[in-house]
C-alpha atoms as a PDB file:
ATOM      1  CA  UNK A   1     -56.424  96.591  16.826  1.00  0.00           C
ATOM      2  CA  UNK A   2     -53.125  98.558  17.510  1.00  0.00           C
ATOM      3  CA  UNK A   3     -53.546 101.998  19.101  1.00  0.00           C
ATOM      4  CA  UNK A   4     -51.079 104.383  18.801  1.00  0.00           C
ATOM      5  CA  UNK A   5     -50.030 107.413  21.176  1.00  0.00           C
ATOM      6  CA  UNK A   6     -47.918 110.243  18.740  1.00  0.00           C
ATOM      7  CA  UNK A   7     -47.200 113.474  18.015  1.00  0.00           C
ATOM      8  CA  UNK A   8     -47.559 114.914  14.506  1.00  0.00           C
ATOM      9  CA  UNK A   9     -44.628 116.912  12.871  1.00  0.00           C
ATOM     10  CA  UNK A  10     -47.477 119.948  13.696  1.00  0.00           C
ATOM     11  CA  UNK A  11     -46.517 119.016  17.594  1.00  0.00           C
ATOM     12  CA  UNK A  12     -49.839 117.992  18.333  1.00  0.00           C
ATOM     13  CA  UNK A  13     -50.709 114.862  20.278  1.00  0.00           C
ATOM     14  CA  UNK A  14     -53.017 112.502  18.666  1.00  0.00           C
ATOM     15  CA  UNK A  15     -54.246 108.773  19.094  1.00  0.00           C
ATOM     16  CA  UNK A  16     -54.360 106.342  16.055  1.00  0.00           C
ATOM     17  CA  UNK A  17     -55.005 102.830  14.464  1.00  0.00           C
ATOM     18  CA  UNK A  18     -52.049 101.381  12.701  1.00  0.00           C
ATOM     19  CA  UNK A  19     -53.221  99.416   9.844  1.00  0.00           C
ATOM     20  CA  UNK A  20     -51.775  97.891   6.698  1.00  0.00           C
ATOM     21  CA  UNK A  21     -51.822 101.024   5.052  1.00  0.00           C
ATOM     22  CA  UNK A  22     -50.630 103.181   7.643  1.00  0.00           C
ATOM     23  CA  UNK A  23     -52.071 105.476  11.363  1.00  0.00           C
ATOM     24  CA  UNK A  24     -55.446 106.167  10.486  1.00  0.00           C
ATOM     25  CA  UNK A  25     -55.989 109.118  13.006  1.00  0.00           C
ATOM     26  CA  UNK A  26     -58.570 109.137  14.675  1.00  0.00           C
ATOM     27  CA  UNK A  27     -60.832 112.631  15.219  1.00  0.00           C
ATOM     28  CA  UNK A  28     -62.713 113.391  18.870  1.00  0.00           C
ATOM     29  CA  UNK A  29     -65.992 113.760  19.435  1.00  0.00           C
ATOM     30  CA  UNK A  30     -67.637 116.644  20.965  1.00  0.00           C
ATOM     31  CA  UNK A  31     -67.757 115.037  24.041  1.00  0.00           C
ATOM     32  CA  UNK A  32     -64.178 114.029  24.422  1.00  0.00           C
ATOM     33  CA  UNK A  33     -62.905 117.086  23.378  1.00  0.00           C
ATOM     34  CA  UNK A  34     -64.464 118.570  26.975  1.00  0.00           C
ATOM     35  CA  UNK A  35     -61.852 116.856  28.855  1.00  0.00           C
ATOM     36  CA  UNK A  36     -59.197 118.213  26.828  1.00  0.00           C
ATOM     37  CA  UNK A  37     -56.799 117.875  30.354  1.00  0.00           C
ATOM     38  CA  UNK A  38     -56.810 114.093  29.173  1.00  0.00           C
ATOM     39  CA  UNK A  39     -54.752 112.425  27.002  1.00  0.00           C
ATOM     40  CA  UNK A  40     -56.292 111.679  23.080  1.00  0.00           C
ATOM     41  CA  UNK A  41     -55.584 107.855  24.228  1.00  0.00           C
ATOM     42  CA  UNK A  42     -57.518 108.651  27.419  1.00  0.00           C
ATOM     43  CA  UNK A  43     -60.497 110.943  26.021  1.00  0.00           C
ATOM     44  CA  UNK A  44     -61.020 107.717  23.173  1.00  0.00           C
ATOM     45  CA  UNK A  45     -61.478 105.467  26.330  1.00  0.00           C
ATOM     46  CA  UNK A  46     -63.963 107.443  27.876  1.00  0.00           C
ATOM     47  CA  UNK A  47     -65.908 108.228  23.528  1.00  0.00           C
ATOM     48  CA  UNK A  48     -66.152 104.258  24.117  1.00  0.00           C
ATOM     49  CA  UNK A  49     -66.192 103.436  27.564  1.00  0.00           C
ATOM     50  CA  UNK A  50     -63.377 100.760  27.290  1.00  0.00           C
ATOM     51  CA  UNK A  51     -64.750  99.169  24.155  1.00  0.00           C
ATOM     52  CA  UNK A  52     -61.731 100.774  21.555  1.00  0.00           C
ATOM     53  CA  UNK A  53     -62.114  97.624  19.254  1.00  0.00           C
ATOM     54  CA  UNK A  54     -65.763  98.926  18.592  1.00  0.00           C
ATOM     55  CA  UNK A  55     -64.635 101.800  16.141  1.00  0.00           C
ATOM     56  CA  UNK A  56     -63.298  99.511  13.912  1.00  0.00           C
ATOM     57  CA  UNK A  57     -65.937  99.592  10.975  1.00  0.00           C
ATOM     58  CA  UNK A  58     -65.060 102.692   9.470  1.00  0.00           C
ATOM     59  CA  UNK A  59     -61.630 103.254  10.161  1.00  0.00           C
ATOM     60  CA  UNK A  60     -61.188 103.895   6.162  1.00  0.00           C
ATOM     61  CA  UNK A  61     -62.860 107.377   6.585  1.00  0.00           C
ATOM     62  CA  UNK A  62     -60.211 108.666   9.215  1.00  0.00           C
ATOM     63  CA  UNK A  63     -57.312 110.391   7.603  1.00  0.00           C
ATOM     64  CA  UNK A  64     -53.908 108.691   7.333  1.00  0.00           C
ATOM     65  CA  UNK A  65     -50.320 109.423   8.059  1.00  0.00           C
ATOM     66  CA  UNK A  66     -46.524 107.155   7.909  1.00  0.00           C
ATOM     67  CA  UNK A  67     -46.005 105.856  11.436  1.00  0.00           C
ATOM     68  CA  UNK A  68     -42.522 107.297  10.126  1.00  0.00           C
ATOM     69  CA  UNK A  69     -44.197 110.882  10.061  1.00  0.00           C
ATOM     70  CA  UNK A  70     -44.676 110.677  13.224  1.00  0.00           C
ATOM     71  CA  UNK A  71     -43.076 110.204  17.093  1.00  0.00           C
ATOM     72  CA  UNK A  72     -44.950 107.712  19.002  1.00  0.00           C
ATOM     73  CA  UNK A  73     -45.395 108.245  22.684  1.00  0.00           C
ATOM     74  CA  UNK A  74     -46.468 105.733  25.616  1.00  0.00           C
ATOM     75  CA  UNK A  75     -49.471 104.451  24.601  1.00  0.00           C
ATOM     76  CA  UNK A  76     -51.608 105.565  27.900  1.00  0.00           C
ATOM     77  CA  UNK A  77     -49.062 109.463  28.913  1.00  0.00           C
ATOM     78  CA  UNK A  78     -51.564 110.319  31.639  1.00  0.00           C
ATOM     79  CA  UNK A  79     -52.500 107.010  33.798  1.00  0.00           C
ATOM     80  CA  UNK A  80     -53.721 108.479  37.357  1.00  0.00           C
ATOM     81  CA  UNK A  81     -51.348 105.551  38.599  1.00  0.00           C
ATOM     82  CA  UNK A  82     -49.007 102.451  37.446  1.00  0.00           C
ATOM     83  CA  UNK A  83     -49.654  99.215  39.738  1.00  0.00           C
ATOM     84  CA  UNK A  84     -46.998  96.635  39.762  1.00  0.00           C
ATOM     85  CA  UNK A  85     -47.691  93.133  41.080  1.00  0.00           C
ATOM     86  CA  UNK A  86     -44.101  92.022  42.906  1.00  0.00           C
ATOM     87  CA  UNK A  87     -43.167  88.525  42.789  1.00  0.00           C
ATOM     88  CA  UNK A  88     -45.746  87.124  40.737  1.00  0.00           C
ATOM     89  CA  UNK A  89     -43.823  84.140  39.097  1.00  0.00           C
ATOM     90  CA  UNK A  90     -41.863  81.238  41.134  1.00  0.00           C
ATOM     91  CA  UNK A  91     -38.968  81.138  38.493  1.00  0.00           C
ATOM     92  CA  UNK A  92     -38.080  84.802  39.635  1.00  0.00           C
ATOM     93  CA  UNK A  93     -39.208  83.961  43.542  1.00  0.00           C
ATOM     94  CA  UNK A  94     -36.705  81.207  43.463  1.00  0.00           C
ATOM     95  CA  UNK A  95     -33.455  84.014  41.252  1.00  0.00           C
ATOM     96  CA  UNK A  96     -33.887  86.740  44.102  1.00  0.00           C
ATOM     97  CA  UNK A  97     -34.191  83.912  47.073  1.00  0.00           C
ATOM     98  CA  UNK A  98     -37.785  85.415  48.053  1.00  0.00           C
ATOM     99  CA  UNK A  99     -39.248  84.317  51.109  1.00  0.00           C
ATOM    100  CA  UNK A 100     -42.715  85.686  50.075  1.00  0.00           C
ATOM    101  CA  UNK A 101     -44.330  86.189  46.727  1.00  0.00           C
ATOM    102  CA  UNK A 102     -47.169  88.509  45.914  1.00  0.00           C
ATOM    103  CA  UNK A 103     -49.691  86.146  47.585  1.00  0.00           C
ATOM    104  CA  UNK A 104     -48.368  88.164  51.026  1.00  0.00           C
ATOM    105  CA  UNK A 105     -47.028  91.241  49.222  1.00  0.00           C
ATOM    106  CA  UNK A 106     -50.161  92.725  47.542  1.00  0.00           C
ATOM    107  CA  UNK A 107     -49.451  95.371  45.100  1.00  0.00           C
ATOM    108  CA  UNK A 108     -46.864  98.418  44.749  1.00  0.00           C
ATOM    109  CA  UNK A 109     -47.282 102.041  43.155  1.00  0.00           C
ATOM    110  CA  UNK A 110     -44.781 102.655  40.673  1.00  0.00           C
ATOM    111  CA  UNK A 111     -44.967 106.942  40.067  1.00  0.00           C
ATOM    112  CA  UNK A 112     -47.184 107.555  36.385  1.00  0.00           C
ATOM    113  CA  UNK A 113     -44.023 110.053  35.757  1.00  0.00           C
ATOM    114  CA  UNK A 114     -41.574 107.247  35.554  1.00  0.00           C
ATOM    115  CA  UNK A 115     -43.082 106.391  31.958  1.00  0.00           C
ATOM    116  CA  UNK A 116     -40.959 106.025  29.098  1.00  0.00           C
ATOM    117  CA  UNK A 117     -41.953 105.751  25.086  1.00  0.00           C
ATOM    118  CA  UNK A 118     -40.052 103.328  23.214  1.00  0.00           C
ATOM    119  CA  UNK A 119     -37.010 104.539  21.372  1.00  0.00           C
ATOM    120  CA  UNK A 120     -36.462 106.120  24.832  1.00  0.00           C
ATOM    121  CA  UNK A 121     -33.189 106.315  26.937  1.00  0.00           C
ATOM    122  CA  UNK A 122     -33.201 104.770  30.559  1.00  0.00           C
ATOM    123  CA  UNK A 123     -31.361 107.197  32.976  1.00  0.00           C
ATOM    124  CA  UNK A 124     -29.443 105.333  35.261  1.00  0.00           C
ATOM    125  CA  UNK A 125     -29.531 107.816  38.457  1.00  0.00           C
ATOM    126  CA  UNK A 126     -26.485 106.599  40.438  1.00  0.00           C
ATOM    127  CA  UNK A 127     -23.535 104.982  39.512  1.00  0.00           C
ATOM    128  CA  UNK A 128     -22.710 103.210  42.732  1.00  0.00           C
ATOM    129  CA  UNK A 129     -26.438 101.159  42.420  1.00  0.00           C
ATOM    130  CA  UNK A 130     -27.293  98.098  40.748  1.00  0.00           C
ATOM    131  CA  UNK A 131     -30.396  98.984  38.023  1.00  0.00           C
ATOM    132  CA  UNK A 132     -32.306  95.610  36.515  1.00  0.00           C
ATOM    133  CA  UNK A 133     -34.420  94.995  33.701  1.00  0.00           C
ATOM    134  CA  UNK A 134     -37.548  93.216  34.038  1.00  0.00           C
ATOM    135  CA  UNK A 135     -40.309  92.519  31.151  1.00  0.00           C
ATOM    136  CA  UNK A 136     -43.876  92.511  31.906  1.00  0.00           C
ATOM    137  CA  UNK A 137     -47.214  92.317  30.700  1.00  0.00           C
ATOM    138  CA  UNK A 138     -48.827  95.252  31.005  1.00  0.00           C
ATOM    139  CA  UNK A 139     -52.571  95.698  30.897  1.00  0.00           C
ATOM    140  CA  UNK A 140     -54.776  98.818  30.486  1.00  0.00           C
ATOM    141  CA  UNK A 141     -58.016  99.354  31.911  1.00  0.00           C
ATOM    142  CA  UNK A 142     -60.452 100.606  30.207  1.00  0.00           C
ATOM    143  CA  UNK A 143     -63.713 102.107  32.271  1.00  0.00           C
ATOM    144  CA  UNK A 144     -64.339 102.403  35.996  1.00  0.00           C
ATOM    145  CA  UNK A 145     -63.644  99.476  38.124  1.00  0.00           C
ATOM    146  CA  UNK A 146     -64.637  98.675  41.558  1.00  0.00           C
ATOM    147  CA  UNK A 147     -64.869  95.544  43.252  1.00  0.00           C
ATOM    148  CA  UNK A 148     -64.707  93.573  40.127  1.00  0.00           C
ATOM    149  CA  UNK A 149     -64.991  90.033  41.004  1.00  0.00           C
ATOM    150  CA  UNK A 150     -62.427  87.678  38.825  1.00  0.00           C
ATOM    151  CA  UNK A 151     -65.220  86.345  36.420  1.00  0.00           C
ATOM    152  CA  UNK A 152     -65.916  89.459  35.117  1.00  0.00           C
ATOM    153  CA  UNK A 153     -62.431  91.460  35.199  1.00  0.00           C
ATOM    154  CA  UNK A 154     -61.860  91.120  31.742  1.00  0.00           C
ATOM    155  CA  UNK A 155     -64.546  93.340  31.006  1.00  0.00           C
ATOM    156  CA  UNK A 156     -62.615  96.095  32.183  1.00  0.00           C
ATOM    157  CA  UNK A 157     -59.599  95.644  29.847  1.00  0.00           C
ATOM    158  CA  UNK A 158     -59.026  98.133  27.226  1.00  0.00           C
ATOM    159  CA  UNK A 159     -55.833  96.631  25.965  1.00  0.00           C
ATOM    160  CA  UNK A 160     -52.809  95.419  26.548  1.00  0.00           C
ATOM    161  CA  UNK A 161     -48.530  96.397  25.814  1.00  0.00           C
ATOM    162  CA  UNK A 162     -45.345  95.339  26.568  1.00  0.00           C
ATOM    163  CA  UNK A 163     -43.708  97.560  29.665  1.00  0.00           C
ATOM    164  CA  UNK A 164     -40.559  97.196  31.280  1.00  0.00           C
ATOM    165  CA  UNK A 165     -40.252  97.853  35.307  1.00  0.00           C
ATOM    166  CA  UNK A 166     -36.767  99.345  35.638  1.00  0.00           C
ATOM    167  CA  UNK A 167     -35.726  98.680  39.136  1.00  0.00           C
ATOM    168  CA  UNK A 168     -33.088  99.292  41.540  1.00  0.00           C
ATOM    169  CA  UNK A 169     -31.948  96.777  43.875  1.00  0.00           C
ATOM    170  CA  UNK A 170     -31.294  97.622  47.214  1.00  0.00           C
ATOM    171  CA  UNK A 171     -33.864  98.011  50.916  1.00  0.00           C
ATOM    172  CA  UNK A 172     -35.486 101.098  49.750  1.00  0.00           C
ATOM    173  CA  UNK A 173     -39.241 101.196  49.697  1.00  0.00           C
ATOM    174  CA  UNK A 174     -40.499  99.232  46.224  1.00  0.00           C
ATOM    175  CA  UNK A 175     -42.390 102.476  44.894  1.00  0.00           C
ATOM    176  CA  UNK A 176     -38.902 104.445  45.553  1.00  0.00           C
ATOM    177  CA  UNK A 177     -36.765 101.946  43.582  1.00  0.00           C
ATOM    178  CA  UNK A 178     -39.041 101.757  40.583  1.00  0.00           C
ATOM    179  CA  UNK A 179     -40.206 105.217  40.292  1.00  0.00           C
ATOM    180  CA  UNK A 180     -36.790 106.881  38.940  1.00  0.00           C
ATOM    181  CA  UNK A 181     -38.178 109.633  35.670  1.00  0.00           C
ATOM    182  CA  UNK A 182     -37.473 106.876  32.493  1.00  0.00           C
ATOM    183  CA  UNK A 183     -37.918 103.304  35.099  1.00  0.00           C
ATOM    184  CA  UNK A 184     -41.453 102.335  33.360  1.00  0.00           C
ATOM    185  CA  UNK A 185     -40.739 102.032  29.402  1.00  0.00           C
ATOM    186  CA  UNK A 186     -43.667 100.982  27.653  1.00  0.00           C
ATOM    187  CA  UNK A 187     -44.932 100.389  24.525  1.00  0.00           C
ATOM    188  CA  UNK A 188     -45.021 100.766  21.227  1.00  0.00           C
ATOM    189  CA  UNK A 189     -48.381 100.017  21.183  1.00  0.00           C
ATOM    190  CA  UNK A 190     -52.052  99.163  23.176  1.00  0.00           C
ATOM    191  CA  UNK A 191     -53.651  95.854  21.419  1.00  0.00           C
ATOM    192  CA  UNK A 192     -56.994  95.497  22.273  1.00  0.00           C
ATOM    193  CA  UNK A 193     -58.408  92.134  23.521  1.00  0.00           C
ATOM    194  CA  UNK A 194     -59.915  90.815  20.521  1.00  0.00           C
ATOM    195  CA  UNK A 195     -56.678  90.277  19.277  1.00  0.00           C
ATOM    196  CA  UNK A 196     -54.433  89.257  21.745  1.00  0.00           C
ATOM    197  CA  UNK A 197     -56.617  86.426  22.635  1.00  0.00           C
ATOM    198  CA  UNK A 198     -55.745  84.309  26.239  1.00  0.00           C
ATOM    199  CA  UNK A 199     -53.060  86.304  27.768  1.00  0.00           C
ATOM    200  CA  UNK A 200     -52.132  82.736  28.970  1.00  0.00           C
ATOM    201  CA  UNK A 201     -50.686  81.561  25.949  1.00  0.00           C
ATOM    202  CA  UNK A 202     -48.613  84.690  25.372  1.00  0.00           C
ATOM    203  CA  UNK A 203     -44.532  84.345  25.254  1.00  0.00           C
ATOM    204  CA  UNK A 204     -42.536  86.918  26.781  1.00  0.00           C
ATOM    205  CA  UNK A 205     -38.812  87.291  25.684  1.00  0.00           C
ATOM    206  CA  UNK A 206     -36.527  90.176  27.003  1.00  0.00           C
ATOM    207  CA  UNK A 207     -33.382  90.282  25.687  1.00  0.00           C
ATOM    208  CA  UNK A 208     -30.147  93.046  26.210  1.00  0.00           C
ATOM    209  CA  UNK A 209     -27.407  93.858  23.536  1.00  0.00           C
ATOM    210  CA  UNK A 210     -29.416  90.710  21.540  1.00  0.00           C
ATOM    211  CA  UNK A 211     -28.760  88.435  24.535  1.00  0.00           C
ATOM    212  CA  UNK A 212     -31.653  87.002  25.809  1.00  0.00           C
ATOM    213  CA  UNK A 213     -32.234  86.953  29.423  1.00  0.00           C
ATOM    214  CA  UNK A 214     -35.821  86.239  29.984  1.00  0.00           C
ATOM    215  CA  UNK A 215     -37.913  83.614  27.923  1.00  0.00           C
ATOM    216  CA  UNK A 216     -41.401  82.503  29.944  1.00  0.00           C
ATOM    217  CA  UNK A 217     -44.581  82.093  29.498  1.00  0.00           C
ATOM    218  CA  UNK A 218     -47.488  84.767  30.638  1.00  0.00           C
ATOM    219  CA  UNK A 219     -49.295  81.572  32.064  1.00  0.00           C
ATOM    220  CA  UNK A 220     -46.722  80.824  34.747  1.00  0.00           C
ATOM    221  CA  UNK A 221     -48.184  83.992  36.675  1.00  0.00           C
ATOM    222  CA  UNK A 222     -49.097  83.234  40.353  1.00  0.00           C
ATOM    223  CA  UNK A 223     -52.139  85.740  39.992  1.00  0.00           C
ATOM    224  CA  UNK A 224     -53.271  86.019  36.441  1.00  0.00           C
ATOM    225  CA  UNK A 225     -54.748  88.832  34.644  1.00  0.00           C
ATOM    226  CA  UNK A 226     -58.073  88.792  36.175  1.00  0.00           C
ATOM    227  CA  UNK A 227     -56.548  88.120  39.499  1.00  0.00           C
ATOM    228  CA  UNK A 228     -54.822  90.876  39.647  1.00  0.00           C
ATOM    229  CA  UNK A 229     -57.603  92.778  38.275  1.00  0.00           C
ATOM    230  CA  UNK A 230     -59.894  92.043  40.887  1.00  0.00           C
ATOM    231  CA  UNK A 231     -57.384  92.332  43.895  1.00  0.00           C
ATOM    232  CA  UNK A 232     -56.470  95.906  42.608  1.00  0.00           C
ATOM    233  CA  UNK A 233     -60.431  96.866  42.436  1.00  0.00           C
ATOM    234  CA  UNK A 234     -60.977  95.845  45.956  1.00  0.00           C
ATOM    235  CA  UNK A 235     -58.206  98.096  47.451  1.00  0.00           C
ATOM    236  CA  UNK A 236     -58.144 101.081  45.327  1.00  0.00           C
ATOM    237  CA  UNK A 237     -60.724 102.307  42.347  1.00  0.00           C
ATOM    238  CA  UNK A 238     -59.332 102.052  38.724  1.00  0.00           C
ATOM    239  CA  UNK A 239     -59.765 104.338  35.990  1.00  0.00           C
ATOM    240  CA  UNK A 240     -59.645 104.477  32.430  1.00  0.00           C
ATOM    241  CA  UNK A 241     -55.847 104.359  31.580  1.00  0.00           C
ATOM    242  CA  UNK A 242     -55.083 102.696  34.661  1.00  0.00           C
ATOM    243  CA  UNK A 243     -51.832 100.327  34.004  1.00  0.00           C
ATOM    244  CA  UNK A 244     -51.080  97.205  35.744  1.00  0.00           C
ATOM    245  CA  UNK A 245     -47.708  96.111  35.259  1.00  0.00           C
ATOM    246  CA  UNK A 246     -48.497  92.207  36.158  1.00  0.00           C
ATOM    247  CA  UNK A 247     -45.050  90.629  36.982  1.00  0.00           C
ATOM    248  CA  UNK A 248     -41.890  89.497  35.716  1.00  0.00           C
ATOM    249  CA  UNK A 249     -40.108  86.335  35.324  1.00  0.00           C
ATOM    250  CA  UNK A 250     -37.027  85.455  35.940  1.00  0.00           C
ATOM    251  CA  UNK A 251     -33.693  86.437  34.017  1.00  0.00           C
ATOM    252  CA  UNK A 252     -33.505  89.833  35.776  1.00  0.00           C
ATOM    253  CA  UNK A 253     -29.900  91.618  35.425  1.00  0.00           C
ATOM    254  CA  UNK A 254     -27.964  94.543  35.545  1.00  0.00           C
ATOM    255  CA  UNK A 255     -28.406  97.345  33.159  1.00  0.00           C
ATOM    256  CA  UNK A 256     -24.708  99.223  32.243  1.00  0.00           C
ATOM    257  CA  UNK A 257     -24.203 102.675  30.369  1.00  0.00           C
ATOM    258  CA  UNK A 258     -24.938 102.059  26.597  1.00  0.00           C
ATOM    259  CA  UNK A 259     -26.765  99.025  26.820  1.00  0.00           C
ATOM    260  CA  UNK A 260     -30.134  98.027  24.426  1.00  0.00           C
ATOM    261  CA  UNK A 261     -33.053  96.614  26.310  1.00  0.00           C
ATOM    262  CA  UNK A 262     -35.836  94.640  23.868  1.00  0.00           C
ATOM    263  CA  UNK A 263     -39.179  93.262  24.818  1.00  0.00           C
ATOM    264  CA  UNK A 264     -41.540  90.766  22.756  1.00  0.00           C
ATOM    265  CA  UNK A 265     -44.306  89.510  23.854  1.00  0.00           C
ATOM    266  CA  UNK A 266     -46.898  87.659  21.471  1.00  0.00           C
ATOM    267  CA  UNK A 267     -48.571  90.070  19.151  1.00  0.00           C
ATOM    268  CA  UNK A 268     -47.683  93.281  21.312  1.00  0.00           C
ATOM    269  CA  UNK A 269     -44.813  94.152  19.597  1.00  0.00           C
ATOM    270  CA  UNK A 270     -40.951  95.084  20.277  1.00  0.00           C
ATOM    271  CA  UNK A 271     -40.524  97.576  22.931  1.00  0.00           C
ATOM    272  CA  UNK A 272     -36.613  98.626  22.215  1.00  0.00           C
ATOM    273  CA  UNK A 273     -34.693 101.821  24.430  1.00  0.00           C
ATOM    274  CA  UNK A 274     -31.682 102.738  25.369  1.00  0.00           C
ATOM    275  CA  UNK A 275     -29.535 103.048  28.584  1.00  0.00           C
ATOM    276  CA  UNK A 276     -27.390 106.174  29.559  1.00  0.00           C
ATOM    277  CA  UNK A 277     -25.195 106.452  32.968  1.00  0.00           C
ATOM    278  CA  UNK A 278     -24.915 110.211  32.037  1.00  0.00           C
ATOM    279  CA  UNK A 279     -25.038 112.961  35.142  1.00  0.00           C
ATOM    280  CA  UNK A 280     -25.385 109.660  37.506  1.00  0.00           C
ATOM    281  CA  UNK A 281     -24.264 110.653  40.865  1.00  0.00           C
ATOM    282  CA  UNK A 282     -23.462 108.602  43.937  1.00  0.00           C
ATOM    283  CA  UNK A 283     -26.696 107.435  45.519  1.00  0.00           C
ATOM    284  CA  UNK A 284     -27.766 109.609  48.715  1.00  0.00           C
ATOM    285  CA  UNK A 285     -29.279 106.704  50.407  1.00  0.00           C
ATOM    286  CA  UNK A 286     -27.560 103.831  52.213  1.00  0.00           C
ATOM    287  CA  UNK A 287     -29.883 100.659  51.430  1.00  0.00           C
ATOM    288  CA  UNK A 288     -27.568  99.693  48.922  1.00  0.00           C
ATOM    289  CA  UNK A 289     -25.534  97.377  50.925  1.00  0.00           C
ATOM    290  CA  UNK A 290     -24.286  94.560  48.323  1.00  0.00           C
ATOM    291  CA  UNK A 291     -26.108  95.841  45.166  1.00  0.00           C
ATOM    292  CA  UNK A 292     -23.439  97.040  43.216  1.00  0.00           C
ATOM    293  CA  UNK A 293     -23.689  97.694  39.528  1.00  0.00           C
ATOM    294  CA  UNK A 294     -21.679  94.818  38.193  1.00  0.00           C
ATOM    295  CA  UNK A 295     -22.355  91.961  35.421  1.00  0.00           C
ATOM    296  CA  UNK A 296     -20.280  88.943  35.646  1.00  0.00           C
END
């Protein structure tokens, strides 16, 4: 299934199914209308502890609405954090002339605020830094995890989406550089499990102004899905909504004022947005060294 984040011409958010016909929207239950702090995409996680793909039967008795009725938001707004797995395929090891690779690096926090819906507009912050596009897999977990050991990781997995970790290059701190309000676009939708299949076999293509600049296979990761799952577990707890953005290939490069960023990956959809340089101001930090914003 493909869930859907939005908010209804009314202004009210809601979570949905898009089907054939149209977002069937789905109504809370008692229960997850207690936590009404949560997102509807987060209060449906905890109506089905992880398991979305089990209100399926029945969607036909939810009402429906035009996905064109509608504005569609991240799919998870609220995640109590963003993990991003740095260096996590050789191809892009070998681009940026990495010494280490996520087997030494562990894991970075990218700020839950830096989230961006698609049809968005990245905000390049400075206009003497160099800002990159990378396109990830991005998985969402669905119920409490802890200590998960690999072989049973993918039991936490409430879905997955295409994301794209905007960073900027330069000797600041990873979580710094990636954490800029509009870095972490991601979307349009969450596809649960069931039909994505083996994350393996997915392609990933991320392309800007139609050009394509990243073409690999999900696969190639060092640390795989349930990997990364696991590692994550043992250092920090996970919660429903959780993201981990898992790595990107290579075919990283500059983003310029006006440009269009698009990321495919198999059966996730395309997550399109937009690039501004507008109000960018020189950078008050001095790890820029060579990073300048050019594109030869």
């Amino acid at each position: 299934m493909k869930l859907l984040s939005f908010t209804t011409r009314e202004g009210a958010e809601a979570v949905g199914v898009l089907t054939a016909d149209g977002i069937r929207v789905l109504t809370d239950t008692p229960e997850a209308q207690s936590v009404r702090e949560l997102s509807p995409m987060r209060r449906l996680l905890k109506q089905t502890g992880g398991d979305i793909s089990r209100i399926q039967n029945g969607l036909s008795d939810y009402s429906r609405t035009d996905i064109e009725e509608v504005v569609l938001n991240v799919p998870v707004p609220d995640p109590t954090k963003i993990i991003g797995a740095p260096v996590n395929y050789a191809d892009h090891q070998n681009e940026m002339k990495q010494d280490l690779n996520i087997r030494s690096l562990g894991v970075f926090l990218k700020a839950p605020s830096s989230l961006l819906p698609a049809g968005g507009t990245i905000q390049l912050p400075y206009f003497d830094r160099q800002v990159d596009q990378e396109g990830e897999l991005a998985v969402v977990i669905g119920k409490r995890a802890s200590h998960v050991a690999p072989e049973k990781a993918s039991n936490f997995v409430a879905g997955f989406a295409a994301l794209l970790d905007i960073t900027m290059r330069g000797r600041e701190d990873r979580s710094t550089r990636k954490s800029f309000d509009t870095f972490t676009p991601m979307g349009p939708w969450l596809v649960t499990p069931d039909e994505v299949g083996a994350t393996e076999n997915l392609e990933l293509r991320c392309a800007v102004n139609n050009t394509l600049r990243q073409d690999a296979r999900v696969g190639d990761l060092m640390w795989g899905v349930t990997e990364l799952i696991s590692y994550v577990s043992s250092i920090m707890v996970l919660y429903p909504g959780d993201i981990i953005a898992t790595g990107t290939p290579a075919g990283v490069g500059p983003l310029l004022d006006g440009d269009n960023v698009s990321l495919e990956i198999t059966g996730l959809g395309r997550l399109e947005v937009n690039v501004t340089s507008s109000g960018a101001v020189e950078c008050p930090t001095s790890g820029g060294g060579e990073w300048l914003p050019s594109r030869d």
